[in-house]
Protein backbone atom coordinates (compact mmCIF):
# COMPACT_ATOMS: atom_id res chain seq x y z
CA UNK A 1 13.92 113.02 31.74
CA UNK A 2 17.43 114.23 32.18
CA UNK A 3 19.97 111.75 32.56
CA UNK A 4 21.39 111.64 36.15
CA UNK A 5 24.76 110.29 36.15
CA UNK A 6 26.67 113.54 34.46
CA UNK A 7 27.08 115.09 38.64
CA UNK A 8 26.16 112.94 41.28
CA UNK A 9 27.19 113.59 44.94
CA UNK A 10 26.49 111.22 47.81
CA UNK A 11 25.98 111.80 51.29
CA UNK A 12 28.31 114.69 51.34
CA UNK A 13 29.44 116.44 54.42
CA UNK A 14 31.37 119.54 55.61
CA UNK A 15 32.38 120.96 58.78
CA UNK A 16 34.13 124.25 59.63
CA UNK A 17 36.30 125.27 62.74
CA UNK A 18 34.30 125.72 65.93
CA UNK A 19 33.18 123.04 64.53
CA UNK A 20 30.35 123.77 62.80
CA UNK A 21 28.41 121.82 60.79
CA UNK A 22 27.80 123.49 57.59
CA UNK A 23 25.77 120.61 55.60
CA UNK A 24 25.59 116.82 56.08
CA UNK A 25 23.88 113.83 54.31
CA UNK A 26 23.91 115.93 51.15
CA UNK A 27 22.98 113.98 47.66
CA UNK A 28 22.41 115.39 44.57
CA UNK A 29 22.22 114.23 41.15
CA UNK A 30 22.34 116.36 37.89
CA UNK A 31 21.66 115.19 34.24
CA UNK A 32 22.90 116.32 31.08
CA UNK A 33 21.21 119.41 30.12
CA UNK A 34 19.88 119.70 33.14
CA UNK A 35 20.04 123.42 35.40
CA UNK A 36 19.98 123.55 39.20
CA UNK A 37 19.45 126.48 41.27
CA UNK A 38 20.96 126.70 45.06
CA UNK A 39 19.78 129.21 47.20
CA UNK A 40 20.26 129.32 50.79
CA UNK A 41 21.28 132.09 53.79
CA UNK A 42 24.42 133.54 53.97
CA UNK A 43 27.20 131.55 55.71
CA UNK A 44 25.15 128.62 55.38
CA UNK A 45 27.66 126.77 52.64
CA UNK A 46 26.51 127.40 49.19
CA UNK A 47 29.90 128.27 47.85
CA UNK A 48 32.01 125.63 49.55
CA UNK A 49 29.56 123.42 48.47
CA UNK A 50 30.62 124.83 44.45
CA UNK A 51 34.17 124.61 45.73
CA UNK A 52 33.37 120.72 46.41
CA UNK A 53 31.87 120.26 43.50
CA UNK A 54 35.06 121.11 41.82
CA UNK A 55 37.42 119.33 43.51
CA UNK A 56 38.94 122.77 45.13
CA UNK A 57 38.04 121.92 48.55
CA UNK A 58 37.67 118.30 50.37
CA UNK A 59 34.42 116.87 52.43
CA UNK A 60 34.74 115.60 55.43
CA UNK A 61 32.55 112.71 54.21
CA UNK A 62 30.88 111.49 51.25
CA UNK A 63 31.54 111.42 47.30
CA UNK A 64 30.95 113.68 44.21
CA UNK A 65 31.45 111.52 40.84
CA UNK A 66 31.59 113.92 37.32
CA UNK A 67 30.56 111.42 34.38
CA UNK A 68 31.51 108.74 36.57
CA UNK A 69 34.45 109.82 37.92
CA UNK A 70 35.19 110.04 41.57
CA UNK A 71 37.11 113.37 42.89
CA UNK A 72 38.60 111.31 45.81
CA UNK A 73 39.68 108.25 42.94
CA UNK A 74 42.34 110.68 41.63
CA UNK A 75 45.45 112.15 42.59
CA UNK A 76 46.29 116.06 42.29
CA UNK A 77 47.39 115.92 38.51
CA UNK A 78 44.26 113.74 37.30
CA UNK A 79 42.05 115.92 39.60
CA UNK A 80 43.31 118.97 38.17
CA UNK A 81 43.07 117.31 34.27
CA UNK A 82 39.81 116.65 35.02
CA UNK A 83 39.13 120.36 36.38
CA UNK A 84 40.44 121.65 33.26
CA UNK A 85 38.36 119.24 30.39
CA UNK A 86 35.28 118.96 32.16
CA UNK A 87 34.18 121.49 34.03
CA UNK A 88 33.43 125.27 34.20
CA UNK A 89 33.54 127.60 36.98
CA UNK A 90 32.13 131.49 37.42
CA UNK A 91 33.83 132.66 40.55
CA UNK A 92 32.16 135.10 42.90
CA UNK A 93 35.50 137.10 42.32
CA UNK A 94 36.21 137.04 38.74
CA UNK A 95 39.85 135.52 39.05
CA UNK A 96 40.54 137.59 35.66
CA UNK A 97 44.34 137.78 35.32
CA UNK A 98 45.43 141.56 34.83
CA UNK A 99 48.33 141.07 32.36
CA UNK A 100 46.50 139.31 29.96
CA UNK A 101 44.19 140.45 27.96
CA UNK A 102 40.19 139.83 27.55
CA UNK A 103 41.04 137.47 24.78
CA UNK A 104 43.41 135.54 26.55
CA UNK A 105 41.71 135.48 30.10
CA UNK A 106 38.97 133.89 28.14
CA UNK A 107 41.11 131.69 25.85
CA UNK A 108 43.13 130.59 28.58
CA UNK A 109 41.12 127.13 29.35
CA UNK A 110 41.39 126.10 25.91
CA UNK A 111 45.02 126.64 26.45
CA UNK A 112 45.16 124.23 28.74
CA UNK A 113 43.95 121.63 26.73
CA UNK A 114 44.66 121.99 23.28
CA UNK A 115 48.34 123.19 21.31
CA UNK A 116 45.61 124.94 18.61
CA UNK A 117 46.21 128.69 19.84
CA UNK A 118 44.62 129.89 16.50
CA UNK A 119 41.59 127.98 16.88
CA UNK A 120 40.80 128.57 20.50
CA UNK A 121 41.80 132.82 19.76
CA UNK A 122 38.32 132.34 17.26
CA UNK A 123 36.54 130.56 20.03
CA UNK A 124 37.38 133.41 22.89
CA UNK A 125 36.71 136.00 20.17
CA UNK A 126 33.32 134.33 19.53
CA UNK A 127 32.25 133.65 23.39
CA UNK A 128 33.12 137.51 24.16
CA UNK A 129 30.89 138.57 21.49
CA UNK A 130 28.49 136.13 22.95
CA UNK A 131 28.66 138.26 26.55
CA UNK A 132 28.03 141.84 24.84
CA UNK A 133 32.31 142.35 24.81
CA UNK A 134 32.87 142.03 20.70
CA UNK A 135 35.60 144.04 19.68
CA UNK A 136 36.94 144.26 23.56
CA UNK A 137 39.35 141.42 23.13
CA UNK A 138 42.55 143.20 23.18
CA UNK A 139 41.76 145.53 26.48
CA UNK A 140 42.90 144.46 29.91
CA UNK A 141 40.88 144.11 33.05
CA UNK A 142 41.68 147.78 34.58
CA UNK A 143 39.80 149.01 31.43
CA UNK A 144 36.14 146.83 32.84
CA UNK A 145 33.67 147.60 35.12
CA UNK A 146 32.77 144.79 37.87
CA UNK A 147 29.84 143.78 35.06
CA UNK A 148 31.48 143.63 32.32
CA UNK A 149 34.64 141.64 34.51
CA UNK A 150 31.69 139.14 35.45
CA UNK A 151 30.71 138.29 31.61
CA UNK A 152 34.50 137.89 31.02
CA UNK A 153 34.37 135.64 33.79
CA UNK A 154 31.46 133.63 32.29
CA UNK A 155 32.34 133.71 28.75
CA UNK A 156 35.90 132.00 30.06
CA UNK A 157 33.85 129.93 31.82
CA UNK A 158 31.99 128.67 28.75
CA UNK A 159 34.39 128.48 26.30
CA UNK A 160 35.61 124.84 26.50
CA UNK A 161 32.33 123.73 26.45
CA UNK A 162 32.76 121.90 29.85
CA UNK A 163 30.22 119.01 30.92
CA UNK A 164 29.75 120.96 34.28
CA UNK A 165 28.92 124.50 35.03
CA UNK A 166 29.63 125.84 38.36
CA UNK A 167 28.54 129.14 38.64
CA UNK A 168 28.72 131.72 42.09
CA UNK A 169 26.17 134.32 41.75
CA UNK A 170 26.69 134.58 37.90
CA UNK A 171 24.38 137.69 37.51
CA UNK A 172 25.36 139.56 40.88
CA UNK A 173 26.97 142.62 39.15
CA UNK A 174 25.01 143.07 36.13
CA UNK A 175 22.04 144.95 34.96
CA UNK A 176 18.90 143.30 34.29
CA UNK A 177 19.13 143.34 30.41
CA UNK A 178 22.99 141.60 30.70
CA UNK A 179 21.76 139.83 33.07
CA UNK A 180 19.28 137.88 31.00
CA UNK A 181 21.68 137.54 27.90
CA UNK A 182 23.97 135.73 30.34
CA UNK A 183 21.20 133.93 31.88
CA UNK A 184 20.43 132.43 28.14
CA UNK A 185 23.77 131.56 27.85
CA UNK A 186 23.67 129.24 30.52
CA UNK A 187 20.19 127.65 29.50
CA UNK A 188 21.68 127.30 26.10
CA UNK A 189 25.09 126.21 27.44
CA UNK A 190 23.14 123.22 29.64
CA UNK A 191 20.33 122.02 26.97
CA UNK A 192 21.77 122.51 23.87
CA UNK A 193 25.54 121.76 24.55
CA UNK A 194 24.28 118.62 27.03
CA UNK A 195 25.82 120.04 29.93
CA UNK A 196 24.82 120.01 33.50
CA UNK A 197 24.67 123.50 35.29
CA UNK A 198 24.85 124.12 39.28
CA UNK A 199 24.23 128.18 40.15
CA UNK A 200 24.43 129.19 43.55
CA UNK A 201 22.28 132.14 43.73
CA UNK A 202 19.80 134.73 46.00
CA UNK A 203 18.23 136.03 42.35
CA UNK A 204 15.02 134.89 41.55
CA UNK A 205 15.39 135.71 37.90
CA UNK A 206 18.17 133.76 38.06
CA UNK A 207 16.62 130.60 39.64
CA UNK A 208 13.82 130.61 37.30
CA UNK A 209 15.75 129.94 34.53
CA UNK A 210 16.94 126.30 36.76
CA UNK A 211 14.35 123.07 36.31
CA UNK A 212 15.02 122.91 39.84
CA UNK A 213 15.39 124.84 42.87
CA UNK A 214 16.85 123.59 46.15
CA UNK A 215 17.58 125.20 49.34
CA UNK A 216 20.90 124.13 51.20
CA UNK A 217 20.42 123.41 54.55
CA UNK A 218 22.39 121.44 57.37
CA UNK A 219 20.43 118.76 56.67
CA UNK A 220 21.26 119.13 52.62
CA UNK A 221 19.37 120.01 49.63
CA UNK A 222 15.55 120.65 50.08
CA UNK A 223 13.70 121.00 46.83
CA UNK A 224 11.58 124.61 46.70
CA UNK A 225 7.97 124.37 45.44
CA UNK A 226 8.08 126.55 42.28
């Protein structure tokens, strides 16, 4: 049985202006090497939810401990530290950074966290290959189609080998075949690396690959029969 402590959120709770009541009462817990699927209607919170889980946005109530460690324990440098070491994040929107290239997009949180540029230009050259991008390191994002931007996005996302992977419709712009390389990635990112994998998605491909499957609803997380 996976370990529960890695991600564990208690009775969390978010409101939007109106107000609106996107989810309350929410608890989740996810173990190392562990994947969990969120699905859900539009509108109904499954991003913010990622953007909580992250420490980029605040709840209106509740807590979300990584490893142990409480989002709302730490102030905006130790949250962002945190951010950087321990988790990874696939963004609905890329966030690649036009003037640098491939390489260093996906370098970039290794950067952050370690003076070794040689070492972490081997890992980013490794983790692109890993995507289908070998020998695309030194091109720039104008050169990439919205797929191929999306397995930049994950191979960056990857690369540090974070305890947590947040991921926002990870497969939404690929073709079926990328698709499932990427989709192994993340199973072998989660059990073999011991990291603990949320995706928010409306794939069913991509929620079968996830031990669970829960549907966010104002009430919170409802587990789906599989």
């Amino acid at each position: 049985m996976a370990d529960p402590s890695l991600l564990t959120v208690c009775a969390l709770a978010k409101s939007v202006p109106g107000p609106r009541l996107l989810f309350g009462g929410l608890n989740l817990a996810v173990g190392a090497g562990e994947i969990v699927a969120i699905t859900g209607e539009s509108g109904v919170g499954k991003s913010t939810l990622l953007n909580i889980l992250a420490g980029l946005d605040d709840a209106d109530g509740g807590e979300v401990a990584i490893e142990g460690i409480t989002f709302g324990g730490l102030d905006e440098t130790a949250r962002t530290r945190l951010r950087r070491e321990r988790i990874g994040f696939v963004f609905q929107a890329f966030h690649i950074l036009p003037y640098l290239t491939l390489q260093q997009n996906v370098a970039l949180p290794l950067a952050l966290v370690s003076p070794d540029a040689a070492a972490a230009r081997v890992e980013a050259k490794a983790m692109l290959a890993a995507v289908g991008l070998g020998g695309r390191g030194e091109g720039y994002a104008r050169d990439l189609s919205g797929g191929e931007l999306q397995r930049v996005a994950i191979a960056r996302a990857l690369v540090h080998r974070p305890a947590l992977i947040l991921a926002d419709e990870p497969t939404g712009n690929l073709d079926s075949e990328t698709a499932l390389r990427v989709l192994t990635l993340f199973a072998d990112a989660a059990r073999e690396r011991g990291a603990a994998a949320v995706l928010v998605t409306h794939s069913d491909a991509t929620a079968a690959i996830a031990d669970r499957v829960l549907t966010l609803t104002t009430e919170g997380l409802v587990e789906r029969a599989r």
